[in-house]
N, C-alpha and C. Protein backbone atom coordinates (compact mmCIF):
# COMPACT_ATOMS: atom_id res chain seq x y z
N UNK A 1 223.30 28.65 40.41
CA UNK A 1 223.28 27.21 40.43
C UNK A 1 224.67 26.66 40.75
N UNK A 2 225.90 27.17 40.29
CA UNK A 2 227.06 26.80 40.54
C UNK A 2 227.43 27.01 41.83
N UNK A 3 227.11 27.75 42.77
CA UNK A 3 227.38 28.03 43.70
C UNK A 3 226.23 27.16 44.79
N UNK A 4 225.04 27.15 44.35
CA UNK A 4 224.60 25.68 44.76
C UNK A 4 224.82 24.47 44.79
N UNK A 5 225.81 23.96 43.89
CA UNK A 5 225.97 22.73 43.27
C UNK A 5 227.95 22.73 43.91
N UNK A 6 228.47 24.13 44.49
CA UNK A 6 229.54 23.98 44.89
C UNK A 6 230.98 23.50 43.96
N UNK A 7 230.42 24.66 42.71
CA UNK A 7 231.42 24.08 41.51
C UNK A 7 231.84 25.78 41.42
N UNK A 8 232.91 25.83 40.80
CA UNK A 8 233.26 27.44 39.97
C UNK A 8 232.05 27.75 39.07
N UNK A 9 232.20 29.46 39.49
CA UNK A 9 230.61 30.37 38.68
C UNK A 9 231.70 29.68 37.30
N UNK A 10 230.70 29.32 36.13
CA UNK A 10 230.28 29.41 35.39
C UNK A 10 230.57 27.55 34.91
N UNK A 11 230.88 27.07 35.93
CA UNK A 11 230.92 25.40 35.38
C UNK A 11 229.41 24.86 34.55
N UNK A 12 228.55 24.84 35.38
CA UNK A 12 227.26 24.61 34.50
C UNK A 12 227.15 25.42 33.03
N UNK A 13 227.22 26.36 33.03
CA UNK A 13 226.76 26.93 31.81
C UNK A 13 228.45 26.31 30.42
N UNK A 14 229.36 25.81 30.94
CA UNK A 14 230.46 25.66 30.17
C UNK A 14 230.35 23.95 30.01
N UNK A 15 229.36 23.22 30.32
CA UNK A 15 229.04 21.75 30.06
C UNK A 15 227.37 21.68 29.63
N UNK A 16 226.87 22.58 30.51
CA UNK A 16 225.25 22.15 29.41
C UNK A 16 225.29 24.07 29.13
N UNK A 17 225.24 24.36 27.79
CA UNK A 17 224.70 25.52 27.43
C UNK A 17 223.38 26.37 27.19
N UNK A 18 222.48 24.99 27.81
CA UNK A 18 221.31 25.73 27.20
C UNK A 18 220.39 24.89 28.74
N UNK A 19 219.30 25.43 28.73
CA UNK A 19 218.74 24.90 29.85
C UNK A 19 217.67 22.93 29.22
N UNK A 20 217.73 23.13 28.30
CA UNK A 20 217.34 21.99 27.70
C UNK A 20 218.88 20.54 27.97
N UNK A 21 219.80 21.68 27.59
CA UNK A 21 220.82 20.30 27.80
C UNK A 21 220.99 19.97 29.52
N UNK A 22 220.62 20.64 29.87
CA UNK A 22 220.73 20.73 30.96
C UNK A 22 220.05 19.71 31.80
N UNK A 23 218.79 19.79 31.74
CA UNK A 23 217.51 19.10 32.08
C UNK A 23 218.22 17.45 31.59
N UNK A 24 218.47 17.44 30.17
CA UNK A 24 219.06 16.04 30.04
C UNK A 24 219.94 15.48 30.74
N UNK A 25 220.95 16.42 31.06
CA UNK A 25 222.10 15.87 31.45
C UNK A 25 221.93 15.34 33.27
N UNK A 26 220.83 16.11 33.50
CA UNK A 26 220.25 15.68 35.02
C UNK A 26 219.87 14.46 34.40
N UNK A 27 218.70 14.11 34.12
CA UNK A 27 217.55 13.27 33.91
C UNK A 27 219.03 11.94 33.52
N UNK A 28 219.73 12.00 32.64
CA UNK A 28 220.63 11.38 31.94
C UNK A 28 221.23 10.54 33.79
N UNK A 29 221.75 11.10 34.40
CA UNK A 29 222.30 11.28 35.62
C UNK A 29 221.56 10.30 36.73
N UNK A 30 220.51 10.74 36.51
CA UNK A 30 219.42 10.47 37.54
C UNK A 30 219.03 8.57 36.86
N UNK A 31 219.20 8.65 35.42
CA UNK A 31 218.52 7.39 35.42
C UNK A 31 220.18 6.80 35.68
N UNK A 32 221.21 6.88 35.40
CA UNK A 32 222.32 6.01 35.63
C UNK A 32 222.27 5.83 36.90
N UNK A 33 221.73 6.64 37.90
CA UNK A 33 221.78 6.75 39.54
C UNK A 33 220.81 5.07 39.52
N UNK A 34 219.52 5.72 39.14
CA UNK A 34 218.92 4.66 39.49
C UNK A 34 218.61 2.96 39.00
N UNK A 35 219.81 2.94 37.43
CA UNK A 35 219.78 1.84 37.13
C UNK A 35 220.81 1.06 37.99
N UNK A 36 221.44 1.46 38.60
CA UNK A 36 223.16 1.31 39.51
C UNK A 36 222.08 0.36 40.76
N UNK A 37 221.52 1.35 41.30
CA UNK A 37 220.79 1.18 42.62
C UNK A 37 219.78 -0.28 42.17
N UNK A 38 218.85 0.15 41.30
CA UNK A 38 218.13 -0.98 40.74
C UNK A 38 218.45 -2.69 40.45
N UNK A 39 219.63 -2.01 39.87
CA UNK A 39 220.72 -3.33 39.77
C UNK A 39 221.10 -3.82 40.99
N UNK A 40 221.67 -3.69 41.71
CA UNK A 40 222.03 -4.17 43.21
C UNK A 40 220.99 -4.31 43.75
N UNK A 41 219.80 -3.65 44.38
CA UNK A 41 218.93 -4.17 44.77
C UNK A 41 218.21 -5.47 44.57
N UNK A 42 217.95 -5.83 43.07
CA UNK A 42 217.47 -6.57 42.85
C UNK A 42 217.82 -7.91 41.84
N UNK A 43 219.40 -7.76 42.44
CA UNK A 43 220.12 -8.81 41.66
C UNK A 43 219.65 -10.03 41.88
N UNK A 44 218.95 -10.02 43.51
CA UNK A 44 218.77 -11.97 43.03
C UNK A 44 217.03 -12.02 43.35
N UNK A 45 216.34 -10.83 42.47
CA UNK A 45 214.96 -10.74 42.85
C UNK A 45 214.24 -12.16 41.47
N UNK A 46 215.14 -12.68 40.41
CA UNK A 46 214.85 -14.06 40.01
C UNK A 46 214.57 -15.30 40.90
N UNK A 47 215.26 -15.27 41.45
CA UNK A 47 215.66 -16.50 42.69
C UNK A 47 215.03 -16.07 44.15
N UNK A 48 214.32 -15.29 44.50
CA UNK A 48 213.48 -14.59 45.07
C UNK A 48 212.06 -14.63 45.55
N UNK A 49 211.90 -15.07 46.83
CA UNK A 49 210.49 -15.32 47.25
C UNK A 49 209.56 -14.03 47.12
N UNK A 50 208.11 -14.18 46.79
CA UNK A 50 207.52 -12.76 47.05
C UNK A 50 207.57 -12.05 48.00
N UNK A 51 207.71 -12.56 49.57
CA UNK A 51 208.58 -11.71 50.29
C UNK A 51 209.43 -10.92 50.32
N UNK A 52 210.53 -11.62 50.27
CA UNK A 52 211.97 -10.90 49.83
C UNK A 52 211.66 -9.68 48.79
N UNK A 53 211.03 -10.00 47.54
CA UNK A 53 210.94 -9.08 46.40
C UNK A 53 210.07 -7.74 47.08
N UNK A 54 209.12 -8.09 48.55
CA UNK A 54 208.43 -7.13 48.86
C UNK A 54 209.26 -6.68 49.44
N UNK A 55 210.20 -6.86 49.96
CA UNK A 55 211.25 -6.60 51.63
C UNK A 55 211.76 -5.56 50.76
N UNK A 56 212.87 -6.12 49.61
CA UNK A 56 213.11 -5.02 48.83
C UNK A 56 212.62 -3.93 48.16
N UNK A 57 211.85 -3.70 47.82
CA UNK A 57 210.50 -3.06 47.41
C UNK A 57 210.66 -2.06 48.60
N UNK A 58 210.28 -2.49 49.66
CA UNK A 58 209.66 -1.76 50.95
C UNK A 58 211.07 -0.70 51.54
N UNK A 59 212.26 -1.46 51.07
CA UNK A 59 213.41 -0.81 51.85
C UNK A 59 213.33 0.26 50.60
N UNK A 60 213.80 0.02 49.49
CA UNK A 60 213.98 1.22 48.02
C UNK A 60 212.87 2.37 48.58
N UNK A 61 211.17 1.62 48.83
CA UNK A 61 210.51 3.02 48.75
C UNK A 61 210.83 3.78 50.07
N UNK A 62 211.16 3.44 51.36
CA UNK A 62 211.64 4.19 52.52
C UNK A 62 212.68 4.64 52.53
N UNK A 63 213.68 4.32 51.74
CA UNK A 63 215.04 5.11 51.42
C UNK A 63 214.90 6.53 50.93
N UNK A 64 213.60 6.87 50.32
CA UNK A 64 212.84 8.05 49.83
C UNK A 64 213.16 9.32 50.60
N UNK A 65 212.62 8.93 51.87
CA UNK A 65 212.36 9.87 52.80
C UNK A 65 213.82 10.45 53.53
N UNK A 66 215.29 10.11 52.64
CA UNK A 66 216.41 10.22 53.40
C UNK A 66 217.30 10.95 52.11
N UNK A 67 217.91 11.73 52.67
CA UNK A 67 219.19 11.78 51.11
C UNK A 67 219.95 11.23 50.69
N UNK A 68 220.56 11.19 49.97
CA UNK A 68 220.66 11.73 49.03
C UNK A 68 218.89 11.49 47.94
N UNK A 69 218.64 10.39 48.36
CA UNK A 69 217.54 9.94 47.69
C UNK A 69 215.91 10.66 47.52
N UNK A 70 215.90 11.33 48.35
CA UNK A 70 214.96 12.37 48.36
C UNK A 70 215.29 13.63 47.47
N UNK A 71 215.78 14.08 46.94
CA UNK A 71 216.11 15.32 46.35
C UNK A 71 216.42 14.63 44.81
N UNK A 72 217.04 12.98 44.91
CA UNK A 72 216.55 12.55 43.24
C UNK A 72 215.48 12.22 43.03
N UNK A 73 214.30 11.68 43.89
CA UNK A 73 213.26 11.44 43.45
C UNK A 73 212.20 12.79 43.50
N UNK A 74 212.72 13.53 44.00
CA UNK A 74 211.83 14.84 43.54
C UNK A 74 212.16 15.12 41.79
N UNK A 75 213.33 15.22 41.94
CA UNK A 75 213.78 15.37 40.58
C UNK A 75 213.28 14.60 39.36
N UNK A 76 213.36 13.59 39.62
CA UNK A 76 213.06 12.59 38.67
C UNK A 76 211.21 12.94 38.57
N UNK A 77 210.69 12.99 39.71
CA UNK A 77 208.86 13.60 39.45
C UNK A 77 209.13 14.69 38.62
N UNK A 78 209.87 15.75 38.83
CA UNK A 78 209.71 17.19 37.69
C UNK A 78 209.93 16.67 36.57
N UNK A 79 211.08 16.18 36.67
CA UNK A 79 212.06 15.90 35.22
C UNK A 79 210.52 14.84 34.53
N UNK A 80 209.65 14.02 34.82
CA UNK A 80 208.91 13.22 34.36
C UNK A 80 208.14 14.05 33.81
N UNK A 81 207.34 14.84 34.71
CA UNK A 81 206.13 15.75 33.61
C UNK A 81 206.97 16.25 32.93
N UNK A 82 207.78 16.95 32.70
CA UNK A 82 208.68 17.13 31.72
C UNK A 82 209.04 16.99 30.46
N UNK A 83 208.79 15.34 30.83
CA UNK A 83 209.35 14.71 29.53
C UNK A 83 208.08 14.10 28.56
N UNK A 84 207.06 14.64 29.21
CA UNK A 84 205.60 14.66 28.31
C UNK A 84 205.86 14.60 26.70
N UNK A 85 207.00 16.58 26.71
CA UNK A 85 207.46 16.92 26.07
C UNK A 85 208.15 16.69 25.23
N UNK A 86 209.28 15.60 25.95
CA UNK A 86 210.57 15.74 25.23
C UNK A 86 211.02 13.61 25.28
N UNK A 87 211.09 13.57 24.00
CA UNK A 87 211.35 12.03 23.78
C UNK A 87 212.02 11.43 24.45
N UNK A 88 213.30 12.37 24.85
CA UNK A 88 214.56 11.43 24.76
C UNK A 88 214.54 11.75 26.55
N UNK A 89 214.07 12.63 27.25
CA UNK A 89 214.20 12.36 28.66
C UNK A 89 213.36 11.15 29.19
N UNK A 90 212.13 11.03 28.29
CA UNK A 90 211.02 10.13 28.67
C UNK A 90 211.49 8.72 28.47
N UNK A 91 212.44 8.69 27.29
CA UNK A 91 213.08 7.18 27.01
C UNK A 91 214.09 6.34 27.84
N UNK A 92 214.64 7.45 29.15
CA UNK A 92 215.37 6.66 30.33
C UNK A 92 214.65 6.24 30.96
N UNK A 93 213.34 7.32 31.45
CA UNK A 93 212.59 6.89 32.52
C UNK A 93 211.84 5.54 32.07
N UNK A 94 211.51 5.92 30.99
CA UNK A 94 210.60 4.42 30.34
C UNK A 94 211.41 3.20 30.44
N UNK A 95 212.65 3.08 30.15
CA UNK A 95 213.19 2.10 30.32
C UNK A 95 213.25 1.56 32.31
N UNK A 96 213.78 2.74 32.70
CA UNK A 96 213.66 2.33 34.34
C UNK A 96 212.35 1.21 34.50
N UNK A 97 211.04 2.62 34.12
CA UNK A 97 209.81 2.27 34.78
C UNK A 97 209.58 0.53 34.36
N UNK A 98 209.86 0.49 32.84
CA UNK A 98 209.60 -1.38 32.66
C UNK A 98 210.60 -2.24 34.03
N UNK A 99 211.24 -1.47 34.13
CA UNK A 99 212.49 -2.82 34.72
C UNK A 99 211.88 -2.95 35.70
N UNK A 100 210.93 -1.87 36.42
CA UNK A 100 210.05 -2.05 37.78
C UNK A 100 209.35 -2.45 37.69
N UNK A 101 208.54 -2.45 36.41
CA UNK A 101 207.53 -3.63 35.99
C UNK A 101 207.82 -4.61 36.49
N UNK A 102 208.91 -5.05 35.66
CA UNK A 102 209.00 -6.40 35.31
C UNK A 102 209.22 -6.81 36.91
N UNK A 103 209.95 -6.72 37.97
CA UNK A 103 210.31 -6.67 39.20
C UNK A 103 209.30 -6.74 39.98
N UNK A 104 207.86 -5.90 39.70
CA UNK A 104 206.93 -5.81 39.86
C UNK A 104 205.85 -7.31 40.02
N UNK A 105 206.33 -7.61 38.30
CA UNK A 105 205.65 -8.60 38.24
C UNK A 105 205.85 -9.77 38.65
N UNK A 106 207.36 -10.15 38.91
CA UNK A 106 207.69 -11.43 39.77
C UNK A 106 207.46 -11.46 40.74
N UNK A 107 207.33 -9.96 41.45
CA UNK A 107 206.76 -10.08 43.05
C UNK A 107 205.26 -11.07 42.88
N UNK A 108 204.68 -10.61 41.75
CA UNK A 108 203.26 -10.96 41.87
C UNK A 108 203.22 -12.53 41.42
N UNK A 109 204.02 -12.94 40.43
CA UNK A 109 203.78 -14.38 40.09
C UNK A 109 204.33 -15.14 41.78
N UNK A 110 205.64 -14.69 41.82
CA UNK A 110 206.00 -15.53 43.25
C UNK A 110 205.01 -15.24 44.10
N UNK A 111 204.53 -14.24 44.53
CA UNK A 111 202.93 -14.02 45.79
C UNK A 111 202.03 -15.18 45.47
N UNK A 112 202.02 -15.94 44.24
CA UNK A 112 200.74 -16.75 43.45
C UNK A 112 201.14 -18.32 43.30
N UNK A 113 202.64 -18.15 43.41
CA UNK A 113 202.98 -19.58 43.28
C UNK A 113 202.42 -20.55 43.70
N UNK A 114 202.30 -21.67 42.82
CA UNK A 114 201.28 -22.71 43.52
C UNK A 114 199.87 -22.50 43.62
N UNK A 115 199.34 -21.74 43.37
CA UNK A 115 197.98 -21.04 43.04
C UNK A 115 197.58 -21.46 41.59
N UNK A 116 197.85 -22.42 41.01
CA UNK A 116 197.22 -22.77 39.75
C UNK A 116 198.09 -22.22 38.32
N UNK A 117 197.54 -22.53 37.24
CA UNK A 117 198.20 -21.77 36.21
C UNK A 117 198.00 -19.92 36.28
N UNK A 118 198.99 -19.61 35.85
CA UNK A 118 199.05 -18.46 35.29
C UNK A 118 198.06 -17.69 35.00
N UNK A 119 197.26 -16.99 35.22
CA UNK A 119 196.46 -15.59 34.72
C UNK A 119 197.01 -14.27 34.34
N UNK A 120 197.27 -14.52 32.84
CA UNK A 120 198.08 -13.14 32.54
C UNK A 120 197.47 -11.82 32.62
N UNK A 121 196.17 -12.26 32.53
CA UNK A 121 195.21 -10.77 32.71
C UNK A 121 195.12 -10.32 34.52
N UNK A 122 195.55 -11.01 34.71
CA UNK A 122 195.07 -11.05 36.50
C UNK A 122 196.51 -10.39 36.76
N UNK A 123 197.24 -11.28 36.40
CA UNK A 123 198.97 -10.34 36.87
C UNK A 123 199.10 -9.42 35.97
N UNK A 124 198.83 -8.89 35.19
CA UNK A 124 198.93 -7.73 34.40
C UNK A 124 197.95 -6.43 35.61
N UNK A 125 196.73 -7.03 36.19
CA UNK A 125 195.87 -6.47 37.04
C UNK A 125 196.35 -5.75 38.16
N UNK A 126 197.18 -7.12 38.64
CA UNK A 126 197.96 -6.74 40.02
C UNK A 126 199.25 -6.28 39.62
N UNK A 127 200.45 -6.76 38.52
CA UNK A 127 201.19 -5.78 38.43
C UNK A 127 200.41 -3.72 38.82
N UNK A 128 199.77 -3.50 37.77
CA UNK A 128 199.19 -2.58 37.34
C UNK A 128 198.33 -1.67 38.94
N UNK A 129 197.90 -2.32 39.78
CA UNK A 129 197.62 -1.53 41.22
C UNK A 129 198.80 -1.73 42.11
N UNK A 130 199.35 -2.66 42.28
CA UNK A 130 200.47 -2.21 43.06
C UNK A 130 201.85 -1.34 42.27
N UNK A 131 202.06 -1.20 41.01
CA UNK A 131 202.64 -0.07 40.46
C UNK A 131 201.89 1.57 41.22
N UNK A 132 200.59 1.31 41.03
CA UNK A 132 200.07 2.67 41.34
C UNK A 132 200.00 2.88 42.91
N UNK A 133 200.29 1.51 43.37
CA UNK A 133 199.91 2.16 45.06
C UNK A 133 201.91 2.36 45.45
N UNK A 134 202.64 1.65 44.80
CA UNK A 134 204.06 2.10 44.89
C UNK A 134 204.05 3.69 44.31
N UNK A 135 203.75 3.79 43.23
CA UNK A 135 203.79 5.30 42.86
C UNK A 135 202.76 6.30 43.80
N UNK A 136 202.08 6.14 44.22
CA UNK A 136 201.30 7.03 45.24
C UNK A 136 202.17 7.19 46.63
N UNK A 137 202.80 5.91 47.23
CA UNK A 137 203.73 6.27 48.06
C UNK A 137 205.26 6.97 47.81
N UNK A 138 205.91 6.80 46.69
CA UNK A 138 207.08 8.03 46.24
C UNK A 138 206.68 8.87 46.00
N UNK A 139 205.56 9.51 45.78
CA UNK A 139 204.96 10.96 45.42
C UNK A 139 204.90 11.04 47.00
N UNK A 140 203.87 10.49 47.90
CA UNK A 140 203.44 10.70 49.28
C UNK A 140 205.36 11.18 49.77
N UNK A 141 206.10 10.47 49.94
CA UNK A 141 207.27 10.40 50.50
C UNK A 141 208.23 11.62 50.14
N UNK A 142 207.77 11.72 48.76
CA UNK A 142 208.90 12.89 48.29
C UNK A 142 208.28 13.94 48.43
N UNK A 143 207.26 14.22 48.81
CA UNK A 143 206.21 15.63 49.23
C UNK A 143 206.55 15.42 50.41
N UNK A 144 207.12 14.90 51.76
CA UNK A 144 207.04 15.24 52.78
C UNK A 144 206.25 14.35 53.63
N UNK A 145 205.57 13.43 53.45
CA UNK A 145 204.18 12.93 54.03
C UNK A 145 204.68 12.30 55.53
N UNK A 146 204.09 12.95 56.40
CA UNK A 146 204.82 12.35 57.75
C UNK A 146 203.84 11.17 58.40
N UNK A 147 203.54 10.09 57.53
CA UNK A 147 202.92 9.08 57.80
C UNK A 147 203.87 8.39 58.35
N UNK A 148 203.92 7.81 59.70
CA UNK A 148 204.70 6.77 59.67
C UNK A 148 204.73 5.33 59.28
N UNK A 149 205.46 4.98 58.27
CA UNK A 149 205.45 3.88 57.92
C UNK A 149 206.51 2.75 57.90
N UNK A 150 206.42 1.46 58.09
CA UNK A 150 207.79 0.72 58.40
C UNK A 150 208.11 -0.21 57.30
N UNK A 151 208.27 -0.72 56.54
CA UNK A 151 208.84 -1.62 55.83
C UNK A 151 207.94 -2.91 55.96
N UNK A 152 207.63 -3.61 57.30
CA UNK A 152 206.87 -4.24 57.66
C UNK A 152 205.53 -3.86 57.05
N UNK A 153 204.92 -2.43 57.37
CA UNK A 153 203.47 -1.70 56.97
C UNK A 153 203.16 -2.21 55.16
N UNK A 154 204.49 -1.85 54.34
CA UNK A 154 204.66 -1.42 52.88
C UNK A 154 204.51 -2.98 52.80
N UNK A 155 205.26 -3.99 53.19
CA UNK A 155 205.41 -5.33 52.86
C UNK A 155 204.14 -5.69 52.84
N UNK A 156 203.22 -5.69 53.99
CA UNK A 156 201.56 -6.42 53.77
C UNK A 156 200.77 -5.57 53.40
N UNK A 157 201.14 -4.37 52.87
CA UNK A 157 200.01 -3.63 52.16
C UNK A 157 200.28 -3.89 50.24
N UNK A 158 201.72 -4.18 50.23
CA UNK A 158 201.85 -4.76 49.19
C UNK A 158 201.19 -5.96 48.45
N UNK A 159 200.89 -6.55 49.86
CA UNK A 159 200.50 -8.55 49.63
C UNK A 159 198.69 -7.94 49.41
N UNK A 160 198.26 -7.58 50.60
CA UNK A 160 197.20 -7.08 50.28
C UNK A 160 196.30 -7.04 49.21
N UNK A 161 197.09 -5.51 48.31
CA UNK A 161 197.15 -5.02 47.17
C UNK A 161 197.27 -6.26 46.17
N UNK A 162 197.82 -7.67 46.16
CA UNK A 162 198.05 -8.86 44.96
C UNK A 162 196.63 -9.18 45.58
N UNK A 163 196.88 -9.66 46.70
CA UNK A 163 195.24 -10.46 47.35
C UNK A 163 194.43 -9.88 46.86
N UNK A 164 194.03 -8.63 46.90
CA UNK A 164 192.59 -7.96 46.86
C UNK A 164 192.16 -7.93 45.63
N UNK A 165 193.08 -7.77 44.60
CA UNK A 165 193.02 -7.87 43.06
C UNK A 165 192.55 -9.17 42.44
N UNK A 166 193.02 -9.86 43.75
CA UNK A 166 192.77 -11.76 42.77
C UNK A 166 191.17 -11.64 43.21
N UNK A 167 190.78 -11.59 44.63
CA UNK A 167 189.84 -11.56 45.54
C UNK A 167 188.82 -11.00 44.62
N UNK A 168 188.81 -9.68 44.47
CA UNK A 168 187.88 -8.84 43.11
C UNK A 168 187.83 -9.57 42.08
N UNK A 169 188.58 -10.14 41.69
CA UNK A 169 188.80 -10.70 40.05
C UNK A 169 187.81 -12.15 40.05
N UNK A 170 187.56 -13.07 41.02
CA UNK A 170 187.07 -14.37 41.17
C UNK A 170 185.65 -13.69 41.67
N UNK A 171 185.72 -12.78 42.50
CA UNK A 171 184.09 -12.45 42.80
C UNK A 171 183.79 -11.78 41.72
N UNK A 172 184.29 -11.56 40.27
CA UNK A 172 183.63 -10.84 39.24
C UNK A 172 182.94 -11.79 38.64
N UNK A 173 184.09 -13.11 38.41
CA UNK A 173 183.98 -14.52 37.63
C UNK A 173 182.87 -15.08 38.36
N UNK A 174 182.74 -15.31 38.84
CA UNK A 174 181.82 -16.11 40.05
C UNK A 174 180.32 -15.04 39.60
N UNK A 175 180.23 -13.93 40.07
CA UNK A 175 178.55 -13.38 39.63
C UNK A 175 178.32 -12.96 38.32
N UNK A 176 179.26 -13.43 37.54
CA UNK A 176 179.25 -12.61 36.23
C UNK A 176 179.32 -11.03 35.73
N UNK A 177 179.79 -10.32 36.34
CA UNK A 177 180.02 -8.82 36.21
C UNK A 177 180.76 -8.58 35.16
């Protein structure tokens, strides 16, 4: 590993001693990587049209497919099942994953603006599928997936994904389902 990582044989084993500290001290690593990145990205995603919040969105998940960023988000998938296991790796990622929530979810209130009051069950809805269709594309991306896709593609499949959720949700209300 040291000689992978391009340090003197025995640097790793003389800072994490055990393969458990180890795993942390990645995972530890990996979430400071991505609260850094998170932060800049989406410093002015308050003040932020649902566009924009998708634009950004769309650039973070295509950055995937490039390095350095590809080899942490593989990581961060292992290191996750992982942390099934183990509390304290699961408690960075958990914190990340809300902040994408929440990021998540302003995309979706701004997509709605002007659309009436608030439906917290409805944006909880659409938070909740476009989380999963974002997470189906960083899995797709960090496996390799040679779909081509543009930023443009991710942006209206994003909008889509809010539309289709409201769309389902009023044709439930409407026949009574």
């Amino acid at each position: 590993m040291d000689r992978l990582a391009q340090v003197p044989d025995g640097t790793t084993s003389f800072y994490y001693r055990t393969r458990a500290a180890l795993l942390h001290g990645v995972a530890d690593q990996l979430v400071r990587y991505d609260a850094e990145a998170f932060t800049e990205a989406f410093k002015n995603a308050p003040n932020s049209s649902g566009d924009e919040i998708a634009g950004v969105l769309a650039g973070q998940i295509l950055s995937i497919r490039e390095e350095p960023q590809l080899s942490r988000t593989r990581a961060r998938l292992e290191l996750t099942m992982l942390a099934k296991g183990d509390p304290e790796i699961a408690a960075g990622f958990r914190e990340m994953a809300e902040s994408f929530r929440a990021v998540v979810e302003r995309l979706v209130i701004a997509t709605q603006s002007g659309k009436g009051p608030l439906d917290r069950a409805l944006l909880d809805e659409q938070a909740s599928v476009v989380m999963s269709y974002l997470g189906g594309l960083i899995f797709a991306f960090a496996n390799g997936s040679p779909e081509p896709m543009s930023r443009n593609d991710i942006e209206r499949q994003i909008r889509a994904v809010i539309v289709g959720v409201a769309i389902e949700k009023d044709t439930e209300r409407v026949s009574g389902r």
